[in-house]
C-alpha atoms as a PDB file:
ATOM      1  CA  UNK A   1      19.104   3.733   4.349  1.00  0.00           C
ATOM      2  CA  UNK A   2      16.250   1.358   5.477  1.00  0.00           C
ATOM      3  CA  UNK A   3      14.499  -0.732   3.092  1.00  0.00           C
ATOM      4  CA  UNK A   4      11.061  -0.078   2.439  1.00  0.00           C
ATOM      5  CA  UNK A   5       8.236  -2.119   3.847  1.00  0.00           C
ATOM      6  CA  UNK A   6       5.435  -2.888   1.910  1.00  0.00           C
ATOM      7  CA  UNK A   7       2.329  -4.540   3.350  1.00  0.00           C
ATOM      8  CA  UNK A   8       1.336  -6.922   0.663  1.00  0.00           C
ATOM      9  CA  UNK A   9      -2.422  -8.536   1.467  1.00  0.00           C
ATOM     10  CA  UNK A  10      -3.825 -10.956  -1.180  1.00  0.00           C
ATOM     11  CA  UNK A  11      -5.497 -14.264  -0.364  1.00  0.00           C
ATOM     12  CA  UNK A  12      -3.989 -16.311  -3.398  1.00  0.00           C
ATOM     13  CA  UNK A  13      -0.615 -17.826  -2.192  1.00  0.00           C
ATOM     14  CA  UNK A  14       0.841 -17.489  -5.883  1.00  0.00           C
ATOM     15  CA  UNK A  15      -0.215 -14.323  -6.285  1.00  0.00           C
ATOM     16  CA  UNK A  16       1.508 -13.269  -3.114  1.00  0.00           C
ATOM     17  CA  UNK A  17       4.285 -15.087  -3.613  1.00  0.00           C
ATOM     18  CA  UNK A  18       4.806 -13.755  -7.024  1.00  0.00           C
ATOM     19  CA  UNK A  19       4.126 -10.425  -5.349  1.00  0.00           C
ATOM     20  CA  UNK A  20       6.634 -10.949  -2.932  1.00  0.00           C
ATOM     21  CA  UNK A  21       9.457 -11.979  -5.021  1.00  0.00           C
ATOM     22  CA  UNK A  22       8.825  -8.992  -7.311  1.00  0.00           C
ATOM     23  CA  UNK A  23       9.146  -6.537  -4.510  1.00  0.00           C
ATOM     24  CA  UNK A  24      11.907  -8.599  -3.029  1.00  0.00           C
ATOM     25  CA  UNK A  25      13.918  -8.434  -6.137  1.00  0.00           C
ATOM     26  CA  UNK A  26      12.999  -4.372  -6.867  1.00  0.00           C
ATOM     27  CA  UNK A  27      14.859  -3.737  -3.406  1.00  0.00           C
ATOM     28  CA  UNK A  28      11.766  -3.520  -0.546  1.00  0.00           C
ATOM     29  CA  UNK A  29      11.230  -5.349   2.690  1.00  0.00           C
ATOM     30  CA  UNK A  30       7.475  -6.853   1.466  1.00  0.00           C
ATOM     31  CA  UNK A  31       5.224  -8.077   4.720  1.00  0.00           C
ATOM     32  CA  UNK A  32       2.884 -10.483   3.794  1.00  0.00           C
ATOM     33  CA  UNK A  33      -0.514 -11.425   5.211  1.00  0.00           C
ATOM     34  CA  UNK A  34      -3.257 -14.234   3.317  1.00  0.00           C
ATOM     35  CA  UNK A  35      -5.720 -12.952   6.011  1.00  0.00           C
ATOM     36  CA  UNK A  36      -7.685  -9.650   5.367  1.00  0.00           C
ATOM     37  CA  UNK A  37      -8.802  -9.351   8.640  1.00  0.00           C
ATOM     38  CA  UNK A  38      -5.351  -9.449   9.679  1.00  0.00           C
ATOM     39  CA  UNK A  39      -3.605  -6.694   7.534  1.00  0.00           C
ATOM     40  CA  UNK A  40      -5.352  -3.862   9.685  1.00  0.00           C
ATOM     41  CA  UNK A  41      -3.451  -5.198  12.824  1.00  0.00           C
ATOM     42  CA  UNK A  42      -0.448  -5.617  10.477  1.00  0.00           C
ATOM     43  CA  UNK A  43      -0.744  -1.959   9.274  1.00  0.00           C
ATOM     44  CA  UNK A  44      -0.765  -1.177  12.916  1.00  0.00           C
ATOM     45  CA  UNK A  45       1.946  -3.106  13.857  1.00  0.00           C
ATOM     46  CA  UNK A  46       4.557  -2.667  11.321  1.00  0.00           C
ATOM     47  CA  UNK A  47       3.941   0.690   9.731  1.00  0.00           C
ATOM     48  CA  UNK A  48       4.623  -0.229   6.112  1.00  0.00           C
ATOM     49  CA  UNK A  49       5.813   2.906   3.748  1.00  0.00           C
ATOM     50  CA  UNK A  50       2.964   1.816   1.222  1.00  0.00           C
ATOM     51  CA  UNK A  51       0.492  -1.459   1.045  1.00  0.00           C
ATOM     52  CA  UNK A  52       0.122  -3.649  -2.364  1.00  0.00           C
ATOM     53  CA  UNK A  53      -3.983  -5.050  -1.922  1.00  0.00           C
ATOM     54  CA  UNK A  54      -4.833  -7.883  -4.173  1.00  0.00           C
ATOM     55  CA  UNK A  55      -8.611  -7.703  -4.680  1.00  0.00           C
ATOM     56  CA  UNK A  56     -10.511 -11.361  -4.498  1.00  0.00           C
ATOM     57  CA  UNK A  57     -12.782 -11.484  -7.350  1.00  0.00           C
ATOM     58  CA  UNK A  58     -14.470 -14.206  -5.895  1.00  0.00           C
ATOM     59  CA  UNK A  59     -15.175 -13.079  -2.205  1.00  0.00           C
ATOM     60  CA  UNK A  60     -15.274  -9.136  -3.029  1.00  0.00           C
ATOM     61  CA  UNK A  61     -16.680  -8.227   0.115  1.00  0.00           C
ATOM     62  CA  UNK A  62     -14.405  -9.582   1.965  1.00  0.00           C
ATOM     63  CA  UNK A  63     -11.830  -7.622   0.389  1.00  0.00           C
ATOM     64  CA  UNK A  64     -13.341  -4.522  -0.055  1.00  0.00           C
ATOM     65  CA  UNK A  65     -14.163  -4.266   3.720  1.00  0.00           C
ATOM     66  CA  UNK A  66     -10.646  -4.456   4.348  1.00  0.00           C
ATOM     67  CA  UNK A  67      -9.799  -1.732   1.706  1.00  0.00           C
ATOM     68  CA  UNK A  68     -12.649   0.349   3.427  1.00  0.00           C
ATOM     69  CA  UNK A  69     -10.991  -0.203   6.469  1.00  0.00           C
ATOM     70  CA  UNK A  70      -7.343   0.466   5.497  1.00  0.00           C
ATOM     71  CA  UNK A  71      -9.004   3.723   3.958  1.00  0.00           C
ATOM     72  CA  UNK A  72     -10.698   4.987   6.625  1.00  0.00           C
ATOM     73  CA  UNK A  73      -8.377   4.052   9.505  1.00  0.00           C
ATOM     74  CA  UNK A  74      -6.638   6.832  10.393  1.00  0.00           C
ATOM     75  CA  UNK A  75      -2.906   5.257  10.663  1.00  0.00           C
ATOM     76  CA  UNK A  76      -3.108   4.056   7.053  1.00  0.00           C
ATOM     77  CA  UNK A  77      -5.173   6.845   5.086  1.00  0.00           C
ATOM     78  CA  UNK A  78      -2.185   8.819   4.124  1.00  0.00           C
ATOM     79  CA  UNK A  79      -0.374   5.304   3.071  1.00  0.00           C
ATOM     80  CA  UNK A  80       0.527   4.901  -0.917  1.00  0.00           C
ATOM     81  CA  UNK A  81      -0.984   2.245  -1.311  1.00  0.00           C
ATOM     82  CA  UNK A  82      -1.741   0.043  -4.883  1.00  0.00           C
ATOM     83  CA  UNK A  83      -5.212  -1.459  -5.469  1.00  0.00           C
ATOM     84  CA  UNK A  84      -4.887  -4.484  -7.616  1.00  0.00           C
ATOM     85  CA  UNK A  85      -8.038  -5.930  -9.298  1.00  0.00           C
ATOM     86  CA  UNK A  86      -8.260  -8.822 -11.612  1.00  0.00           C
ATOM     87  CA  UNK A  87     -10.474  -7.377 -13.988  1.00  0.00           C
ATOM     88  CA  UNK A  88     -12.289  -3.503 -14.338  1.00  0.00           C
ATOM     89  CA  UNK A  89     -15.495  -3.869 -13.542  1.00  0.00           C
ATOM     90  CA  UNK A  90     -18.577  -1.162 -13.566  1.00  0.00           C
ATOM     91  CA  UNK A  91     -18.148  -1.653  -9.527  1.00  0.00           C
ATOM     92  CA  UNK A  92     -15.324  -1.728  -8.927  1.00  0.00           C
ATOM     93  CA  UNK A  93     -13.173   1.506  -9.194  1.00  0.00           C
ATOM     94  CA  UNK A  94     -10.638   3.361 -11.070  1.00  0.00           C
ATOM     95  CA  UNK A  95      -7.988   5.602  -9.478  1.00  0.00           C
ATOM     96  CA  UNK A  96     -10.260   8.769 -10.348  1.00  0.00           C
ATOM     97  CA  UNK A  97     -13.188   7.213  -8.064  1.00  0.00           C
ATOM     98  CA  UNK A  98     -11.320   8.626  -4.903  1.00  0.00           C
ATOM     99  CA  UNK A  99     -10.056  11.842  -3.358  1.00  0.00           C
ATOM    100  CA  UNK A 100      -6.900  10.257  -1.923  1.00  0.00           C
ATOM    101  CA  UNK A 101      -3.776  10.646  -4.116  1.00  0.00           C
ATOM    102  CA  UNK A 102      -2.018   8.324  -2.280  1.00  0.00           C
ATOM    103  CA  UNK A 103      -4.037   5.503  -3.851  1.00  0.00           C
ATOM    104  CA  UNK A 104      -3.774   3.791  -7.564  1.00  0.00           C
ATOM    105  CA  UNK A 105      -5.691   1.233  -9.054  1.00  0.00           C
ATOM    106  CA  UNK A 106      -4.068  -1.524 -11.089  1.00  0.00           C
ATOM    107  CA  UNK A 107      -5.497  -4.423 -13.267  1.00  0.00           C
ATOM    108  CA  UNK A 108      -4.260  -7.306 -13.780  1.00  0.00           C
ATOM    109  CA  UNK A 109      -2.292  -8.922 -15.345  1.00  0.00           C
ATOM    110  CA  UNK A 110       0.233  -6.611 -14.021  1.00  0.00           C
ATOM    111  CA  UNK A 111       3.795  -6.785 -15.465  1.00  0.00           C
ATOM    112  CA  UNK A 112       6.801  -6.583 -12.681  1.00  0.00           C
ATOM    113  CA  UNK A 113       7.626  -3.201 -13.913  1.00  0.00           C
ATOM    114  CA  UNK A 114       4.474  -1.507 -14.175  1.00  0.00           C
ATOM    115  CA  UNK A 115       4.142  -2.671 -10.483  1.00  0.00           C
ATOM    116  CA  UNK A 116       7.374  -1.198  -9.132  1.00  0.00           C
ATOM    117  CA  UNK A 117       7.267   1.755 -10.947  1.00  0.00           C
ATOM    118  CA  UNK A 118       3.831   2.294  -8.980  1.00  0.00           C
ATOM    119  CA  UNK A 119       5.040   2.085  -5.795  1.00  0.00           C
ATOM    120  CA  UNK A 120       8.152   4.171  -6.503  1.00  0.00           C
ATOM    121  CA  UNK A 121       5.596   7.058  -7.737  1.00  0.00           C
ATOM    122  CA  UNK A 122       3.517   6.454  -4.939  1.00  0.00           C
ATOM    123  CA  UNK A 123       5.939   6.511  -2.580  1.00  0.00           C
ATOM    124  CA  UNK A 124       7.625   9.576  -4.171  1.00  0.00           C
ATOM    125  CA  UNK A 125       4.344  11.768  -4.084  1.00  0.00           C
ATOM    126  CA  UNK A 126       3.774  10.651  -0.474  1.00  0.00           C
ATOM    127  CA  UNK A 127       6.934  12.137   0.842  1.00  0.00           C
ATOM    128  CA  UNK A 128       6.631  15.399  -1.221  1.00  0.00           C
ATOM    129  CA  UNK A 129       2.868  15.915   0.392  1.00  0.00           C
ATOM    130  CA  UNK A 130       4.157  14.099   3.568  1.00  0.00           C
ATOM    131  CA  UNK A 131       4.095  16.212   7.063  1.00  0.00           C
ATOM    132  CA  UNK A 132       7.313  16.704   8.566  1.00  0.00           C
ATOM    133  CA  UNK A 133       8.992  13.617  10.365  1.00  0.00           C
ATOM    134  CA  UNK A 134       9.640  13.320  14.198  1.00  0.00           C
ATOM    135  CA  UNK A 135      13.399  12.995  13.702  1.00  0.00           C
ATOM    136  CA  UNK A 136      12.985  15.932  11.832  1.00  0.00           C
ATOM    137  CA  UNK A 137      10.929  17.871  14.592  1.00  0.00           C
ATOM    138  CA  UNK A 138      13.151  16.297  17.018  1.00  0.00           C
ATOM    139  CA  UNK A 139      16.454  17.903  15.391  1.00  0.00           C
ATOM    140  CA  UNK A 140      14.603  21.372  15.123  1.00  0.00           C
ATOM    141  CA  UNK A 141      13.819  21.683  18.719  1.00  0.00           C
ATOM    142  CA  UNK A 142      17.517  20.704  19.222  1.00  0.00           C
ATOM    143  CA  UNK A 143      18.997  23.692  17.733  1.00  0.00           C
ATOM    144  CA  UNK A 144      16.050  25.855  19.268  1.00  0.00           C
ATOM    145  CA  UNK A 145      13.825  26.149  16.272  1.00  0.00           C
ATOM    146  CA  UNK A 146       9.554  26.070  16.085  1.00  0.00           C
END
């Protein structure tokens, strides 16, 4: 079986190193990226089974343009992906705030555990909602079937 790949955006070096080694260690393929603007042509590139966002506290916008982005774009909308945020703010949002059930929100500090676990549910609900595969559709029209 392939290993997961995880985009992993977070412009703190530790952070995403820590992040990295985490995932690493929990058995997935992490991709990592210090630029926001790059994680959409990451996304694109790569295809990651879910994406890990590390939320800036001190350029926000920055990072919630590329959430916004991720959100919206039509490649990564249906992606599990975790929201990490270094402290709950009125702003800022909670899981509840949106529609998509692919998406949870985490604050920090986040323990190695909780994090995994995340993904793992994430990833889990994603595949039970998920449409069927083209290997999948591929095999059906083999043997003849719609």
């Amino acid at each position: 079986m392939d290993q997961v790949t995880i985009l992993v955006v977070s412009r703190d070096v530790l952070e995403l190193a820590h992040l990295n080694e985490v995932l690493a260690i929990a058995g997935y393929y992490p991709i990592l990226s210090t630029e926001h603007q790059n994680a959409r042509k990451l996304a694109h590139q790569e295809r990651p089974q879910a994406m890990v966002i590390a939320l800036d506290s001190s350029n926000p916008s920055d990072n919630w343009e590329t959430f916004r982005d991720l959100l919206r774009d039509p490649v990564t909308a249906t992606t599990p992906t975790v929201l990490i945020v270094t402290r709950q703010r009125p702003s800022w949002p909670s899981s509840h705030d949106f529609k998509n059930e692919h998406l949870v929100v985490l604050q920090q500090p986040i323990v190695a555990t909780e994090l995994v676990e995340t993904i793992r549910r994430v990833i889990r609900r994603q595949r039970v909602t998920a449409p069927i595969d083209r290997n999948h559709a591929e095999r059906r029209r083999t043997y003849g079937l719609k």
